[in-house]
PDB file of N, CA and C in Angstrom:
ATOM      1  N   UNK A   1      20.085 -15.411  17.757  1.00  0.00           N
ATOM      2  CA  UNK A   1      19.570 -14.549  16.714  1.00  0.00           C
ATOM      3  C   UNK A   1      18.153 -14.121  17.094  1.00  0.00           C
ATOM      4  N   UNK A   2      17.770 -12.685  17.216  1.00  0.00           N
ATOM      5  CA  UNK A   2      16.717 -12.285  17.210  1.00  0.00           C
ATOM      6  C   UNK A   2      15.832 -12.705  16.290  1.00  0.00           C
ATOM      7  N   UNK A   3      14.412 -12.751  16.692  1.00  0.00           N
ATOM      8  CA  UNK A   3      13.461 -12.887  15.835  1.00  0.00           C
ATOM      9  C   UNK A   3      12.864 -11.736  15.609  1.00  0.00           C
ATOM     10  N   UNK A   4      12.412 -11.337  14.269  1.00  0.00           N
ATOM     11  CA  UNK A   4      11.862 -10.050  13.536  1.00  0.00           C
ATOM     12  C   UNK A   4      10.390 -10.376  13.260  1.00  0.00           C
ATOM     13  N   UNK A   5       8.918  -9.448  13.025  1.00  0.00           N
ATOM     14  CA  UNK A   5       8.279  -9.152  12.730  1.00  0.00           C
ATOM     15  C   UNK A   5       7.863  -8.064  12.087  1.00  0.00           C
ATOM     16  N   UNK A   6       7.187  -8.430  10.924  1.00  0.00           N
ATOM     17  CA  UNK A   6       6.819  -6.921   9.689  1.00  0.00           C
ATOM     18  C   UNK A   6       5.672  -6.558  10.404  1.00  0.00           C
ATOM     19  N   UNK A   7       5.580  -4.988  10.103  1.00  0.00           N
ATOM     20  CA  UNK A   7       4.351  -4.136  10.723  1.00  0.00           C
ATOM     21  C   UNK A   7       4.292  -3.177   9.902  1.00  0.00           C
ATOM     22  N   UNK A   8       3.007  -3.128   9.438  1.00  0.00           N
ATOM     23  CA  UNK A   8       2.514  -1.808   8.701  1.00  0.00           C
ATOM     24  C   UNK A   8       1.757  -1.216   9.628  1.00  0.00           C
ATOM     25  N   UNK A   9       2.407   0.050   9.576  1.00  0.00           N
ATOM     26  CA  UNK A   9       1.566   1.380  10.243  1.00  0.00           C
ATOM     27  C   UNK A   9       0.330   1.866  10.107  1.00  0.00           C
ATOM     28  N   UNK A  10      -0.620   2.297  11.210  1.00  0.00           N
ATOM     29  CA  UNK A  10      -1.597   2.559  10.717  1.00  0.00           C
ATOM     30  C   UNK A  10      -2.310   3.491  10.186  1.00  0.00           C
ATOM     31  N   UNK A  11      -0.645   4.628  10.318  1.00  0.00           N
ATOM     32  CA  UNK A  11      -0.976   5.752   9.878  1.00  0.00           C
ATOM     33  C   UNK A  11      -0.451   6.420   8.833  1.00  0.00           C
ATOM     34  N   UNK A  12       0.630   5.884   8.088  1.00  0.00           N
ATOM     35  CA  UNK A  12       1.076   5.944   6.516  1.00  0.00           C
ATOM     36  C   UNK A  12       0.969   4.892   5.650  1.00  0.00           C
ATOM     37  N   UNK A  13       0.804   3.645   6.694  1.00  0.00           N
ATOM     38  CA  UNK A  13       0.468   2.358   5.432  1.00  0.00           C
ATOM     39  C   UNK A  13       2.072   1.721   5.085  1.00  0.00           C
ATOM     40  N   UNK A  14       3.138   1.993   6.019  1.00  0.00           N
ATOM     41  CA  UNK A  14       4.327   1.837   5.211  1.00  0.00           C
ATOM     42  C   UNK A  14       4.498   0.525   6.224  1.00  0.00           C
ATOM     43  N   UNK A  15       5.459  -0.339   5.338  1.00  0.00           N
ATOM     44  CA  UNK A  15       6.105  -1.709   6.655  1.00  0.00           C
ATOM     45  C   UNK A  15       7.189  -1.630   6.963  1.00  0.00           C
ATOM     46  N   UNK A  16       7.900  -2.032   8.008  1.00  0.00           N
ATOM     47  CA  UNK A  16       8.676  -1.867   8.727  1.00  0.00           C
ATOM     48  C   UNK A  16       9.099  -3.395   9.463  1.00  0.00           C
ATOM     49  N   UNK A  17      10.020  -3.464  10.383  1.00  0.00           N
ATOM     50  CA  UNK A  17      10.570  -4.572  11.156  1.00  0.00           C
ATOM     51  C   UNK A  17      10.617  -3.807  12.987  1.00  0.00           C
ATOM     52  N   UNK A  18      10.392  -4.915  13.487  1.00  0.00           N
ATOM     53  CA  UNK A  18      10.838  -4.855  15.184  1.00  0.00           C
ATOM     54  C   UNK A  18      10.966  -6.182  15.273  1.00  0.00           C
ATOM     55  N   UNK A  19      11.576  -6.018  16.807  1.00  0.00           N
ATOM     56  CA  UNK A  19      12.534  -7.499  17.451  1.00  0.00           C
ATOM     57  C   UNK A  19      11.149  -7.926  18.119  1.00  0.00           C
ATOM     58  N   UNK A  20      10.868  -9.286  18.123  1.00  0.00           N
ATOM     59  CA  UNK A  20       9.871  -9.976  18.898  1.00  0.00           C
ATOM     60  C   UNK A  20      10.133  -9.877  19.760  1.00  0.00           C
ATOM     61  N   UNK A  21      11.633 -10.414  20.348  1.00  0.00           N
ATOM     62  CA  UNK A  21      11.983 -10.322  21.774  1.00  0.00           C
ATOM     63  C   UNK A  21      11.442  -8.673  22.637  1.00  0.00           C
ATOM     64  N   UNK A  22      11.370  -7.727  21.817  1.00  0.00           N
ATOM     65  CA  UNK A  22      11.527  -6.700  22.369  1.00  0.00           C
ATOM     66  C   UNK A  22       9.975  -5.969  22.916  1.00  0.00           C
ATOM     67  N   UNK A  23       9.119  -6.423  21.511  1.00  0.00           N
ATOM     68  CA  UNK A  23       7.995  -5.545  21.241  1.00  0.00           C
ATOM     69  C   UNK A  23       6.738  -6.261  21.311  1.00  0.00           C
ATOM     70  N   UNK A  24       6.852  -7.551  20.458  1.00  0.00           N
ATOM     71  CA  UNK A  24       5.696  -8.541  20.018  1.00  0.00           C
ATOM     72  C   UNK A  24       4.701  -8.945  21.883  1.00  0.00           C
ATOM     73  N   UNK A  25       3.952  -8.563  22.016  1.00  0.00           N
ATOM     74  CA  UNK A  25       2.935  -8.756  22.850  1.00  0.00           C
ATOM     75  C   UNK A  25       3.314  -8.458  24.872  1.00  0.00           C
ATOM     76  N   UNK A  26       3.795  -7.119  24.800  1.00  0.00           N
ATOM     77  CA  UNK A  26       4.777  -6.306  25.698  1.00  0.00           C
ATOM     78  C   UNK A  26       3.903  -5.322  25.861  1.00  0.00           C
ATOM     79  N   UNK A  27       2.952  -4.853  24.833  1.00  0.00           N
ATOM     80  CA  UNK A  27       2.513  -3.436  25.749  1.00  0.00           C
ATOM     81  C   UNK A  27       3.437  -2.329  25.296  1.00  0.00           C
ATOM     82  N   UNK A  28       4.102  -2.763  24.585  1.00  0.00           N
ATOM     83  CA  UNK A  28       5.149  -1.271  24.533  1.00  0.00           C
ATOM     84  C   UNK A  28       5.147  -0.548  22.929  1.00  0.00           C
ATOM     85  N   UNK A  29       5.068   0.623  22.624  1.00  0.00           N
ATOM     86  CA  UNK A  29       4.932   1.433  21.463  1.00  0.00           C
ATOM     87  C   UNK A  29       6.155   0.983  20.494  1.00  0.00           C
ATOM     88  N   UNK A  30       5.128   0.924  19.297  1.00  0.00           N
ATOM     89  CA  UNK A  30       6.204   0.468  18.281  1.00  0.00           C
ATOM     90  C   UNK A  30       6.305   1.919  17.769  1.00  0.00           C
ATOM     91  N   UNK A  31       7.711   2.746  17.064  1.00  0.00           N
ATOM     92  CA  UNK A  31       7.859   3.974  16.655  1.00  0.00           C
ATOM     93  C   UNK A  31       8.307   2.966  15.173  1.00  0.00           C
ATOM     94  N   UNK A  32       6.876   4.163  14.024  1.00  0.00           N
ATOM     95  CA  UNK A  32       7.085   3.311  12.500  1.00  0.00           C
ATOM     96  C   UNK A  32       8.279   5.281  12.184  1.00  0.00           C
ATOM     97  N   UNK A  33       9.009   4.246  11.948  1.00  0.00           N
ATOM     98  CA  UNK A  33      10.318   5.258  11.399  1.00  0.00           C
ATOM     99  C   UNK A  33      10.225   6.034  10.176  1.00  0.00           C
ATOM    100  N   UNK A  34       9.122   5.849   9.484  1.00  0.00           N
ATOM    101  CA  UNK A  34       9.098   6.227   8.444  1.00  0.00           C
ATOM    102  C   UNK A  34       8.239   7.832   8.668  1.00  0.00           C
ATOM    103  N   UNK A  35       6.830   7.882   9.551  1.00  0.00           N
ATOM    104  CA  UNK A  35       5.996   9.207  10.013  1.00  0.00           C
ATOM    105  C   UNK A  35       6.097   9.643  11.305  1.00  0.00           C
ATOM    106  N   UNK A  36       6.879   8.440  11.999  1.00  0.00           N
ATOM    107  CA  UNK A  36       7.215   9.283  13.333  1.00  0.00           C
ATOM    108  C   UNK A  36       6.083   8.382  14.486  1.00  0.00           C
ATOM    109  N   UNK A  37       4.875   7.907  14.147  1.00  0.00           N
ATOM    110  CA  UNK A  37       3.744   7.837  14.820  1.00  0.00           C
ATOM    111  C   UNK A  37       4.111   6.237  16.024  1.00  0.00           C
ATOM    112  N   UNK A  38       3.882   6.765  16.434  1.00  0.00           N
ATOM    113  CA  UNK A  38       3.965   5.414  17.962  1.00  0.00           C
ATOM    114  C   UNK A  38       2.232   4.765  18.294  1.00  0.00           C
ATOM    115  N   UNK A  39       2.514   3.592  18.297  1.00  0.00           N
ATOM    116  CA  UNK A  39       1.160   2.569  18.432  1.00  0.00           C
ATOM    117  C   UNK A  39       1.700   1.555  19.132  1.00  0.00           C
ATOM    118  N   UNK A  40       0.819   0.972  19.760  1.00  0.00           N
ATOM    119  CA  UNK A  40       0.782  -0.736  20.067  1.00  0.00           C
ATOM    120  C   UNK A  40       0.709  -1.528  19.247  1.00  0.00           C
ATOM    121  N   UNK A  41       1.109  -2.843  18.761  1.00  0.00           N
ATOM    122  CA  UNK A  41       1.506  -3.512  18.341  1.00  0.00           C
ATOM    123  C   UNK A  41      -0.328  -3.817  17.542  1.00  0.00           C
ATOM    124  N   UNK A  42      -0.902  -4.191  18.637  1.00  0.00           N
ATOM    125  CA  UNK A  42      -2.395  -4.179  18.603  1.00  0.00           C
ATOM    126  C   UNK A  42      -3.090  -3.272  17.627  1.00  0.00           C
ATOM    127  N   UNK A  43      -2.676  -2.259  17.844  1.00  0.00           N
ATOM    128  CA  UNK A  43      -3.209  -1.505  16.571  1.00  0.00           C
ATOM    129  C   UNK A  43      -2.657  -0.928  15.320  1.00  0.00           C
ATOM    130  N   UNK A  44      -1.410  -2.038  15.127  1.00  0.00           N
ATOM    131  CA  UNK A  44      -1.072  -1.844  13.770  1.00  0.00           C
ATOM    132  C   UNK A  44      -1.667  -2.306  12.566  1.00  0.00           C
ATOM    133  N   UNK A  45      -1.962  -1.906  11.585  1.00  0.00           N
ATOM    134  CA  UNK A  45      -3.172  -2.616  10.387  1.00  0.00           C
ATOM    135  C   UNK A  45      -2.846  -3.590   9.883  1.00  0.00           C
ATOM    136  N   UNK A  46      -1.087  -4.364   9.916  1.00  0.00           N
ATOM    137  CA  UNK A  46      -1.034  -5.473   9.770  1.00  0.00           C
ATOM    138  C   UNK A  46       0.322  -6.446  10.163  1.00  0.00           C
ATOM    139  N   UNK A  47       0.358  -7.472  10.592  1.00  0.00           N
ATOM    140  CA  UNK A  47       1.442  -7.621  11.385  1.00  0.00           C
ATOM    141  C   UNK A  47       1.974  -9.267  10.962  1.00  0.00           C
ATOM    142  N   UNK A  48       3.249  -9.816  10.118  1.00  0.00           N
ATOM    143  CA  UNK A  48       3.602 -10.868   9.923  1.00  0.00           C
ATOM    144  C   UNK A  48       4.407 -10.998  10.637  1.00  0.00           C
ATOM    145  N   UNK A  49       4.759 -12.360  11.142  1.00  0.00           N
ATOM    146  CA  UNK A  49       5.822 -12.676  11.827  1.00  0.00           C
ATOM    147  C   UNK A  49       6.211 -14.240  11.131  1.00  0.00           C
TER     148      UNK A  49
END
């Protein structure tokens, strides 16, 4: 079973989910589905896991 992490965007404020396995500390753009906008994980405004 994958592990999930919540992320709010830093550019509508909305939260969302990605796979740890996939995203969590990779370097790779999280796309928040809700405005379209792609960031690093790093600069999302807030991030639970």
């Amino acid at each position: 079973m994958a592990r999930i992490f919540w992320v709010k965007c830093p550019h509508c404020h909305k939260r969302f989910y990605a796979a740890t396995v996939d995203f969590r500390h990779k370097g790779r753009k999280l796309w928040c589905p809700f405005c379209g906008a792609e960031f690093l994980d790093d600069e999302a405004e807030e991030i639970t896991e």
